[in-house]
Protein backbone atom coordinates (compact mmCIF):
# COMPACT_ATOMS: atom_id res chain seq x y z
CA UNK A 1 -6.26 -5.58 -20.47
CA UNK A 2 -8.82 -7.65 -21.72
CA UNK A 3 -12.49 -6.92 -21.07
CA UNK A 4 -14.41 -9.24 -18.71
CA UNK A 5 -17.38 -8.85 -21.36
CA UNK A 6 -15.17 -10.69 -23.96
CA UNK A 7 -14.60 -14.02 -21.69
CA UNK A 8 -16.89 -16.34 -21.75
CA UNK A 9 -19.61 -16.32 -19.35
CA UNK A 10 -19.76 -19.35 -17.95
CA UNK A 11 -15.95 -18.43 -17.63
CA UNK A 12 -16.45 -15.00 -15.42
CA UNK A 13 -19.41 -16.69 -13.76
CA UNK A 14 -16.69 -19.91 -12.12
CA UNK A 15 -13.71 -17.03 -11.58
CA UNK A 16 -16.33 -14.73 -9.28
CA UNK A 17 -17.69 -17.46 -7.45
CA UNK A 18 -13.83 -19.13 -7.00
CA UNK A 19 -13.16 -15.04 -5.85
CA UNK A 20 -16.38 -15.19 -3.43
CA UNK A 21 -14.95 -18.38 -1.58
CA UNK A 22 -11.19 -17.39 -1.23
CA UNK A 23 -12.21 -13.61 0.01
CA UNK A 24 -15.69 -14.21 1.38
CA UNK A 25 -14.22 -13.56 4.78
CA UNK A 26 -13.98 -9.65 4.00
CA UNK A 27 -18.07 -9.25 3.69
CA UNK A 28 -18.10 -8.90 7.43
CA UNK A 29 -16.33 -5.42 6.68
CA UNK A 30 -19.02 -2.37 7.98
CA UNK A 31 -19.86 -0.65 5.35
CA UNK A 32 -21.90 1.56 6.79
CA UNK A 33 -20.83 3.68 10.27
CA UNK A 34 -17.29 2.29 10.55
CA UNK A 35 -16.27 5.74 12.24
CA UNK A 36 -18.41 5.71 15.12
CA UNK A 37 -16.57 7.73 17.40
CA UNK A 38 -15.83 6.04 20.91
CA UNK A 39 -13.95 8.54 23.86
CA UNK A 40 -13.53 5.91 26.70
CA UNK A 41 -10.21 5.55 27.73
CA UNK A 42 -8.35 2.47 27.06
CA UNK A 43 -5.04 2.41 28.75
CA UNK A 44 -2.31 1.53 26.66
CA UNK A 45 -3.93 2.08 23.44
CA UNK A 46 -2.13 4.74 20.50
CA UNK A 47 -3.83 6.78 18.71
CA UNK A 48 -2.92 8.03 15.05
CA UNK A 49 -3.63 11.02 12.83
CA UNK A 50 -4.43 9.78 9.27
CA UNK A 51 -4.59 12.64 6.62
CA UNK A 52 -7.67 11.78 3.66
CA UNK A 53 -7.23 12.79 -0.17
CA UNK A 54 -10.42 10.77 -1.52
CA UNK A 55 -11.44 10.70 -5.21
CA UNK A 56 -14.63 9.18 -3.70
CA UNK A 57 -18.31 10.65 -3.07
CA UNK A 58 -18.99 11.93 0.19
CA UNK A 59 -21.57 9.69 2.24
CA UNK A 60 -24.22 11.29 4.10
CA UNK A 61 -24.53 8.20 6.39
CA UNK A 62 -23.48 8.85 9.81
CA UNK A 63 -20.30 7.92 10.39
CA UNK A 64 -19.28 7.00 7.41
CA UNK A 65 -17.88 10.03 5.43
CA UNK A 66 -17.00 8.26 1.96
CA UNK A 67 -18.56 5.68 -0.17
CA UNK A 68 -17.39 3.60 -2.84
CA UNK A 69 -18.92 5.82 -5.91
CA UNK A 70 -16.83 8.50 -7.17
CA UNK A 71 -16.60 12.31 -7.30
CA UNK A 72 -15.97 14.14 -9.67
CA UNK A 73 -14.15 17.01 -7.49
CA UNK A 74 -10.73 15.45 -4.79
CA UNK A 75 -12.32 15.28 -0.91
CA UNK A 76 -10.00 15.77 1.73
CA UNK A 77 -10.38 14.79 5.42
CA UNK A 78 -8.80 13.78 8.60
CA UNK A 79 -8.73 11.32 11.14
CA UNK A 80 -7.58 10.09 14.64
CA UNK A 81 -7.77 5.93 14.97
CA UNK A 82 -7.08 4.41 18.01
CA UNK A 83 -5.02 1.25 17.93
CA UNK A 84 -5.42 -1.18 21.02
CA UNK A 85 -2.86 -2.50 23.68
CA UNK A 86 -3.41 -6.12 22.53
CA UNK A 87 -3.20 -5.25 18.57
CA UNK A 88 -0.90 -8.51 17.17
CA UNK A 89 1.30 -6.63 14.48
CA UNK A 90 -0.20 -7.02 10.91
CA UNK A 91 -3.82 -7.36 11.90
CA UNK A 92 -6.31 -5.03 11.81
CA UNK A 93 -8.93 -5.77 14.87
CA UNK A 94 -12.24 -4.69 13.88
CA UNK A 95 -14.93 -4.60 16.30
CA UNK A 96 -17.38 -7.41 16.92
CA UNK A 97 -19.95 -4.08 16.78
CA UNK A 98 -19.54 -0.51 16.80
CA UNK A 99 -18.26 1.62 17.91
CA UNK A 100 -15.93 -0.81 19.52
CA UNK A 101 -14.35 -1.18 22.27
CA UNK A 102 -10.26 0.62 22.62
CA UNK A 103 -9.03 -1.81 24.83
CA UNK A 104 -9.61 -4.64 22.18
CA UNK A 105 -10.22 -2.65 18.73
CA UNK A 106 -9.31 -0.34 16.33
CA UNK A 107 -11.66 2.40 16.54
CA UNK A 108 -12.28 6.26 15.86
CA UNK A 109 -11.51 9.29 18.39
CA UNK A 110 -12.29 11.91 16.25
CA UNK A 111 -12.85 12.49 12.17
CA UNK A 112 -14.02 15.36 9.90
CA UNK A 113 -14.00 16.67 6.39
CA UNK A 114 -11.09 19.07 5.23
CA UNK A 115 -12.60 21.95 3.56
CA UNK A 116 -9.64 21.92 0.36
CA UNK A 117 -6.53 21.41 -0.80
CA UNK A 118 -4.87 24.26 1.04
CA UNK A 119 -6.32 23.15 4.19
CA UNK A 120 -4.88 19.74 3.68
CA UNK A 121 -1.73 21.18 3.38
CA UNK A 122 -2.01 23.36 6.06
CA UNK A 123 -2.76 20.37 8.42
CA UNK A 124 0.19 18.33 6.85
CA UNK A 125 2.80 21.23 7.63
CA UNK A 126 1.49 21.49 11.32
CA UNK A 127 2.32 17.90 11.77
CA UNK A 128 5.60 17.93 10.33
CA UNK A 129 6.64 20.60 12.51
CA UNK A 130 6.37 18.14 15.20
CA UNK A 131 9.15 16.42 13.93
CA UNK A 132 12.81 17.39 14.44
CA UNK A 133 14.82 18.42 11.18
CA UNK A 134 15.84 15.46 9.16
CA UNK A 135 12.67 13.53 10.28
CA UNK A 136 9.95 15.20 8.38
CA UNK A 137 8.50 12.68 6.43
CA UNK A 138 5.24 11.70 4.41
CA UNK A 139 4.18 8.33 4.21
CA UNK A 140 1.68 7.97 1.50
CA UNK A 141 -0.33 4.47 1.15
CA UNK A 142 -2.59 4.04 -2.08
CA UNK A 143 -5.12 0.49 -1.29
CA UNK A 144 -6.21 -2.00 -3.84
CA UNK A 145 -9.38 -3.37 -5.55
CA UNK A 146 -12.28 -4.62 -3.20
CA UNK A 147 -11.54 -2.17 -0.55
CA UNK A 148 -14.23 0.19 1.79
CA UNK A 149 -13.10 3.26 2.72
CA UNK A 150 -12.83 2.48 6.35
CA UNK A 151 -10.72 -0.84 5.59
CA UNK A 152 -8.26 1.32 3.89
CA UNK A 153 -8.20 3.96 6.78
CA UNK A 154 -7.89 1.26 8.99
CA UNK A 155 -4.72 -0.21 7.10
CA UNK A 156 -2.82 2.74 6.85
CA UNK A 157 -3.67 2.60 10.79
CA UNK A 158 -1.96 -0.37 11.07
CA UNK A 159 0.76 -0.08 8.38
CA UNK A 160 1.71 3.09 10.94
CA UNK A 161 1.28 1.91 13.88
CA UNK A 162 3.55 -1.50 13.25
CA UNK A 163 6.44 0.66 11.39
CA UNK A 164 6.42 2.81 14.09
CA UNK A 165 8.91 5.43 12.00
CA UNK A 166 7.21 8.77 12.52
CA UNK A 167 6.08 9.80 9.69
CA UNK A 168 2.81 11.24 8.70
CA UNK A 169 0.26 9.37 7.46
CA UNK A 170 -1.62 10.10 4.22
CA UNK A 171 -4.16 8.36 2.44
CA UNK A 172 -5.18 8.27 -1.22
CA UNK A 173 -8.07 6.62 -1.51
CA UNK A 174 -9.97 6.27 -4.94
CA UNK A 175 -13.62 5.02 -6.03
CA UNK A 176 -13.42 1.29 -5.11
CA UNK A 177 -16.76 -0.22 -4.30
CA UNK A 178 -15.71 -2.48 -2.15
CA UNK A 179 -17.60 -5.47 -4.23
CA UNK A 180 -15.73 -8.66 -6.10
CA UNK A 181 -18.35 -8.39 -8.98
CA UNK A 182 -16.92 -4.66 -9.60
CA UNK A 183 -13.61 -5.49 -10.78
CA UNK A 184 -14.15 -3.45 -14.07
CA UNK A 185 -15.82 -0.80 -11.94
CA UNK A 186 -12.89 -0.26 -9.55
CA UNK A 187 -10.59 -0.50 -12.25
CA UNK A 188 -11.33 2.11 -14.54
CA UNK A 189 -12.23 4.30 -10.94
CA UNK A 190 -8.04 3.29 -10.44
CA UNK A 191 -7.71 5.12 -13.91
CA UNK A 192 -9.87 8.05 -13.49
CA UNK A 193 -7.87 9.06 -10.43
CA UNK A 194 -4.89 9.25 -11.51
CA UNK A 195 -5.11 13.16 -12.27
CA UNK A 196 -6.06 13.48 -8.57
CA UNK A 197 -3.13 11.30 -7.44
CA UNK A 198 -0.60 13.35 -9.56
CA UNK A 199 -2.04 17.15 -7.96
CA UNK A 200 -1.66 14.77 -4.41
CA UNK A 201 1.99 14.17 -5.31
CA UNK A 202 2.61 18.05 -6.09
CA UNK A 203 1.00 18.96 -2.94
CA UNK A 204 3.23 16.46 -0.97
CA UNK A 205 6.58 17.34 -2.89
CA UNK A 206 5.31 21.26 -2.20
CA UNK A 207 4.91 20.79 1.43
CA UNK A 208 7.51 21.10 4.19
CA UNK A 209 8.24 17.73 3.74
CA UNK A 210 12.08 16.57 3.81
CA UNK A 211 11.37 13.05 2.11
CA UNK A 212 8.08 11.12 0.80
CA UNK A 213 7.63 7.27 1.02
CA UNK A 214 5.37 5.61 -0.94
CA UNK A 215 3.31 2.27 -0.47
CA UNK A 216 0.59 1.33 -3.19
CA UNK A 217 -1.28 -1.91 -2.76
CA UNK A 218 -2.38 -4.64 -5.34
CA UNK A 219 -4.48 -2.68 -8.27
CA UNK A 220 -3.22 0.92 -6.63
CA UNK A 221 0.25 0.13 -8.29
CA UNK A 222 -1.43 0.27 -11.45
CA UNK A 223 -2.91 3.75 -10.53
CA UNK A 224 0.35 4.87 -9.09
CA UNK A 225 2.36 3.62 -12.18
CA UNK A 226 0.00 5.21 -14.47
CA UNK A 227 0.22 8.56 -12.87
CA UNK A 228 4.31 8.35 -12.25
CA UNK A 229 3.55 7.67 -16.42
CA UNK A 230 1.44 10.47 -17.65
CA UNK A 231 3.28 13.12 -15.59
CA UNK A 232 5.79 15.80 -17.62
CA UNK A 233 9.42 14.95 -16.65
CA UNK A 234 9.99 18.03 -15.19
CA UNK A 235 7.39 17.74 -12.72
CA UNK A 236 8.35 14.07 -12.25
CA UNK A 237 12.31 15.02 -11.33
CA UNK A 238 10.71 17.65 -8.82
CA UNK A 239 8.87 14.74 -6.84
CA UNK A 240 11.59 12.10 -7.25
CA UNK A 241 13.74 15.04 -5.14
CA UNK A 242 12.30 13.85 -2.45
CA UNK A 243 10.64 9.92 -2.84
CA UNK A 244 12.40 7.80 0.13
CA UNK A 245 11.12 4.79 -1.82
CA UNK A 246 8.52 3.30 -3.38
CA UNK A 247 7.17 -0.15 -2.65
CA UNK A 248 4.75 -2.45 -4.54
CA UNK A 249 3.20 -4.93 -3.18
CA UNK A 250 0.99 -7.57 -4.44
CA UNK A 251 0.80 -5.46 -7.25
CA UNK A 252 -2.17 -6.03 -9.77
CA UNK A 253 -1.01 -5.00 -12.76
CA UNK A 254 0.43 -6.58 -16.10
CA UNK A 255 3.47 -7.31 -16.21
CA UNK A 256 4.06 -6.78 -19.81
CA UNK A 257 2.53 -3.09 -18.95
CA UNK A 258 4.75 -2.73 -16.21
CA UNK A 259 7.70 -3.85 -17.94
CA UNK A 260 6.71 -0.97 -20.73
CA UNK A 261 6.23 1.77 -17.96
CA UNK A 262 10.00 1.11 -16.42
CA UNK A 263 11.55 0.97 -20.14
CA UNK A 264 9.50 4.14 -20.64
CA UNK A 265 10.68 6.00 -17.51
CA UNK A 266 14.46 4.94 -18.09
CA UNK A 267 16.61 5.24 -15.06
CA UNK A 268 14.76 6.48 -11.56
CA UNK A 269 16.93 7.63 -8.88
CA UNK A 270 15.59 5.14 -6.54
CA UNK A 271 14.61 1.51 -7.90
CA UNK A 272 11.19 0.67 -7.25
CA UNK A 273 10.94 -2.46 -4.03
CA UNK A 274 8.49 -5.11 -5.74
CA UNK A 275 6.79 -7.67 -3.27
CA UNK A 276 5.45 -10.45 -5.33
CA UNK A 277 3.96 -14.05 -3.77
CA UNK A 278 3.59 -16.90 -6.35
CA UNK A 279 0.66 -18.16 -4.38
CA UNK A 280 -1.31 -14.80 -4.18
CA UNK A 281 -4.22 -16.32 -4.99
CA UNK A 282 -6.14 -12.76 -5.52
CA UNK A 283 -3.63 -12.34 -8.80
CA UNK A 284 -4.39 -15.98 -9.82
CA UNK A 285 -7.87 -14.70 -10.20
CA UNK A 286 -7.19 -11.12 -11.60
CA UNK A 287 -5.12 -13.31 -14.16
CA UNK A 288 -8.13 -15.03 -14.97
CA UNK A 289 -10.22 -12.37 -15.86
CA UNK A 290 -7.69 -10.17 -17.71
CA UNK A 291 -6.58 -12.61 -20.48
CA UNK A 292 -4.30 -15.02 -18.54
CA UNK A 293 -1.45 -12.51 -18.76
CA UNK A 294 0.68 -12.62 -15.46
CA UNK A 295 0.01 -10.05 -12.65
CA UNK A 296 3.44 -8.37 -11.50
CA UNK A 297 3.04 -9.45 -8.06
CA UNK A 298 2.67 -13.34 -8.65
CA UNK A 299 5.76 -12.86 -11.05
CA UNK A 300 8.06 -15.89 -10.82
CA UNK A 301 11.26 -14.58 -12.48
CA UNK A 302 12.29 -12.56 -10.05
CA UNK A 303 16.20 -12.12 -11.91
CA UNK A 304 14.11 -10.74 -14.69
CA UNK A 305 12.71 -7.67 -12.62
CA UNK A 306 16.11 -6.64 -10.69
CA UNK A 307 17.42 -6.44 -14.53
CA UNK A 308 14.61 -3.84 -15.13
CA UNK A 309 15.93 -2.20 -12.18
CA UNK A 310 13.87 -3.60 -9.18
CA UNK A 311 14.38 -4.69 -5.79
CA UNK A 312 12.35 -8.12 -5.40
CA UNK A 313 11.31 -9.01 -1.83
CA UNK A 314 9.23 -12.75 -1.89
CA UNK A 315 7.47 -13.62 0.46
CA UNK A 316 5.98 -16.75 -1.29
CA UNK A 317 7.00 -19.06 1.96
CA UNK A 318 5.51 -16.78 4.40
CA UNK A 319 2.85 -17.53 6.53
CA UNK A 320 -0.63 -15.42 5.23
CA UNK A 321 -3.48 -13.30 8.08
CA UNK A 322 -5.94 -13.54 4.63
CA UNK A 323 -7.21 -16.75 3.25
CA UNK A 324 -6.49 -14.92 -0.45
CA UNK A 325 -2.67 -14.58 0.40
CA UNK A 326 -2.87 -11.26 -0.80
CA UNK A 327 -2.42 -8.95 1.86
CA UNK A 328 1.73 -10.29 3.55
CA UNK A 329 3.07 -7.15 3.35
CA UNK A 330 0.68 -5.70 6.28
CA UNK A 331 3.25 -8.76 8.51
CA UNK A 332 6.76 -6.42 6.98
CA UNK A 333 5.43 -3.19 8.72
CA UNK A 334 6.74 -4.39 11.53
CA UNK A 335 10.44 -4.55 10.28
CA UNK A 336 10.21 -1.68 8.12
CA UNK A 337 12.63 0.20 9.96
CA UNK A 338 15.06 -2.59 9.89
CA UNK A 339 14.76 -3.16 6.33
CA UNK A 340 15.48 0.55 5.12
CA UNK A 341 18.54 0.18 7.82
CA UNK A 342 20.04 -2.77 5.98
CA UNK A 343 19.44 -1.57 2.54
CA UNK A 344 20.91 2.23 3.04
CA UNK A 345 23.70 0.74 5.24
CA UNK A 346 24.30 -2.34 1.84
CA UNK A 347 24.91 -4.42 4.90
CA UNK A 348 23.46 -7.20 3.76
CA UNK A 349 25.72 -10.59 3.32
CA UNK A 350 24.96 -12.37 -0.27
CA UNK A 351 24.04 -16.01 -0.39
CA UNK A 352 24.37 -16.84 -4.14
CA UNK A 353 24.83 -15.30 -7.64
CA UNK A 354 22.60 -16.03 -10.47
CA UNK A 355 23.03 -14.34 -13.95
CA UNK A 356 24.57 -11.28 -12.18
CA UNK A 357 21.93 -10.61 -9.56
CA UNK A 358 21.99 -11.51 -6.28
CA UNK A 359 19.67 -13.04 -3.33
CA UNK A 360 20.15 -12.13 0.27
CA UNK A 361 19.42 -14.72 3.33
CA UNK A 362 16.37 -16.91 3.29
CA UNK A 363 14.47 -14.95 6.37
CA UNK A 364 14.77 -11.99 7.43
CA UNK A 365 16.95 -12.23 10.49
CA UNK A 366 20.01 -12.54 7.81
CA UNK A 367 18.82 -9.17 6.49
CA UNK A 368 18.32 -7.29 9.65
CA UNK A 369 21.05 -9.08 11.55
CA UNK A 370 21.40 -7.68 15.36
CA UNK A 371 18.98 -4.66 14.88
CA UNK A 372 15.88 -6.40 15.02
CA UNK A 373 13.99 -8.16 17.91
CA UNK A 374 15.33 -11.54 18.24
CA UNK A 375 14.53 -14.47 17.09
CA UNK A 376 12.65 -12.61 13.92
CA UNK A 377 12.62 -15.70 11.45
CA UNK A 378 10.58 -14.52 8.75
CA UNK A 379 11.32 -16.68 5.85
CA UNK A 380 11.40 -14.10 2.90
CA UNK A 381 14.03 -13.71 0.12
CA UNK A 382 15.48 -9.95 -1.34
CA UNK A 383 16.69 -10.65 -4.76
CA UNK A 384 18.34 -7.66 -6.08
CA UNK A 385 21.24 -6.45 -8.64
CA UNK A 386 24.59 -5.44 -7.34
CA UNK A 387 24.75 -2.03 -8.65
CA UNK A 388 21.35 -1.10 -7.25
CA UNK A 389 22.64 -1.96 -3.90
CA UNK A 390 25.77 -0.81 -4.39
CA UNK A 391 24.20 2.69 -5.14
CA UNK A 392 21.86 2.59 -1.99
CA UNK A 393 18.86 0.85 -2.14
CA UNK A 394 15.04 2.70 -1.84
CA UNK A 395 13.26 0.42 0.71
């Protein structure tokens, strides 16, 4: 990647103001106290347990537990956010002021520091147990650049709460600031976690787990990748035992370095589920300021990544919550269960054939057919080879 200090400045300079107009809407984020706990009762409302692996500092602030500088030891921790009765799927509703009000906003019921890696463990196991044999699962989400701690808690929140599947929630959440001018900051924070996110993976692999799904957000795909990189193969087979899938989405990473990592790992038991959105306009920047090399999620040639062994899902025609277009697959949690349905099921019916790879419907009703609510109209495309189909898809 190309160093921001090598661009010109008057270059960086126009790309972080362009970046301070198209995501100036996220400075309203609290920073500071965003896990205010709030008891009243809110009828209707659902509560989650969200399970904490931080490579962040711990913030002495009340109510605030992690900031964006890092540590130099992994932080564990746990939390129960509320999600209210009028929550539209895909949003997160943060509260006008905290700590918020139940009926109306995500907000905290409880939250506290784990005291190690055992512990963590510990906690995971107990809530698997809760679930009935063939339904213990982990589902692990990994945020982005420019995140808070809280808006990544808050995320997963939703992510959950939308999917509705059952499975436990964990967190990785590494040293992002939280601040567009620390690009290079939160990046090489991405890189320095990656030891953490590998011992994470062992711990989730080790744990009474049946199956582990991962999600990893715009410059978290390049930590994840990285990791699922360094790691020996042997300890790589063990966790691919049990990955569900693995999806990608909006990923901010190269795509010449991606393109390296899958010829590096060779065949994976379960193809990697890319979602990429040509007018992302996040990656447009990230482009910018890393040599004008494409990002993988604003990746146009989409036959080119299914030959590498991917399943594409664009959502370039779909409506966007952010004014960046960077954050559409928060609107899929909905369908998730649906999607994995018609994928594991290779139920879906093919609309055309181009170079030997194939592209499924043109919204998402044709994927899910009768299993989904009705009228679902989503207009997204899955672009995929035959043979990864044919040998069960990962999403």
């Amino acid at each position: 990647m190309v160093s921001i200090y090598r661009l010109p400045m008057m270059r960086v300079l126009m790309v972080l103001t362009a970046c301070a107009v198209l995501l100036g809407g996220c400075s309203g984020r609290p920073e500071v106290g965003a896990l205010a706990l709030n008891s009243d009762a809110a009828e209707g409302a659902r509560a989650h347990d969200i399970f904490i692996v931080a490579t962040r500092a711990r913030d002495d602030r009340p109510d605030t537990y992690f900031s964006g500088e890092r540590s130099v030891e992994v932080n564990y921790a746990e939390a129960r956010i509320s999600v209210p009765p009028t929550h539209k799927p895909g949003i997160i509703e943060w509260p006008a002021s905290l700590p918020g009000d139940p009926g109306t906003d995500f907000v905290a019921r409880s939250a506290g520091y784990l005291p190690s890696a055992q512990a963590f463990k510990s906690r995971i196991n107990q809530e698997l147990a809760k679930r009935p044999r063939g339904k213990k699962e982990v589902f692990l989400f990994i945020h982005g650049y420019n995140t808070l701690f809280a808006e990544s808690l808050y995320r997963l929140t939703q992510f959950a709460h939308d999917s509705n599947n059952g499975a436990v929630p964990v967190l990785f959440t590494w040293a992002s600031r939280g601040k567009l001018r620390d690009y290079l900051y939160d990046l090489n924070s991405a890189a320095i976690a990656r030891d953490a996110l590998e011992k994470t993976l062992l711990e989730l692999a080790n744990s009474d787990a049946d199956e582990i799904s991962i999600l990893a957000h715009s410059m978290g795909n390049y930590l994840l990748m990285e990791t699922i990189r360094q790691m020996p193969p042997s300890l790589r087979h063990k966790i691919q035992k049990k990955i569900h899938y693995v999806v990608l989405a909006a990923p901010d990473i190269d795509i010449d370095l991606f393109k390296s990592h899958l010829r590096r790992l060779g065949k994976v038991d379960k193809p990697f589920v890319v979602i990429v959105s040509a007018d992302d306009r996040a990656l447009r920047l990230s482009r910018a300021l890393s040599g004008g090399v494409d990002r993988l999620g604003a990746f146009s040639d989409d036959e080119e990544l299914t030959k590498l062994g991917a399943i594409v899902i664009d959502v370039t025609d779909l409506e966007a919550e952010d004014s960046a277009h960077h954050s559409k697959y928060a609107i899929l949690a909905e369908f998730a269960p649906e999607l994995q349905r018609a994928f594991a099921n290779g139920s879906l019916t093919s609309e055309s054939s181009i170079d030997g790879t194939r592209t499924f419907g043109g919204d998402l009703g044709t994927f899910v057919g009768n299993t989904a609510q009705a009228a679902v109209t989503l207009p997204i495309r899955i672009i995929a080879a035959p043979v990864v189909l044919a040998t069960g898809g990962s999403l």
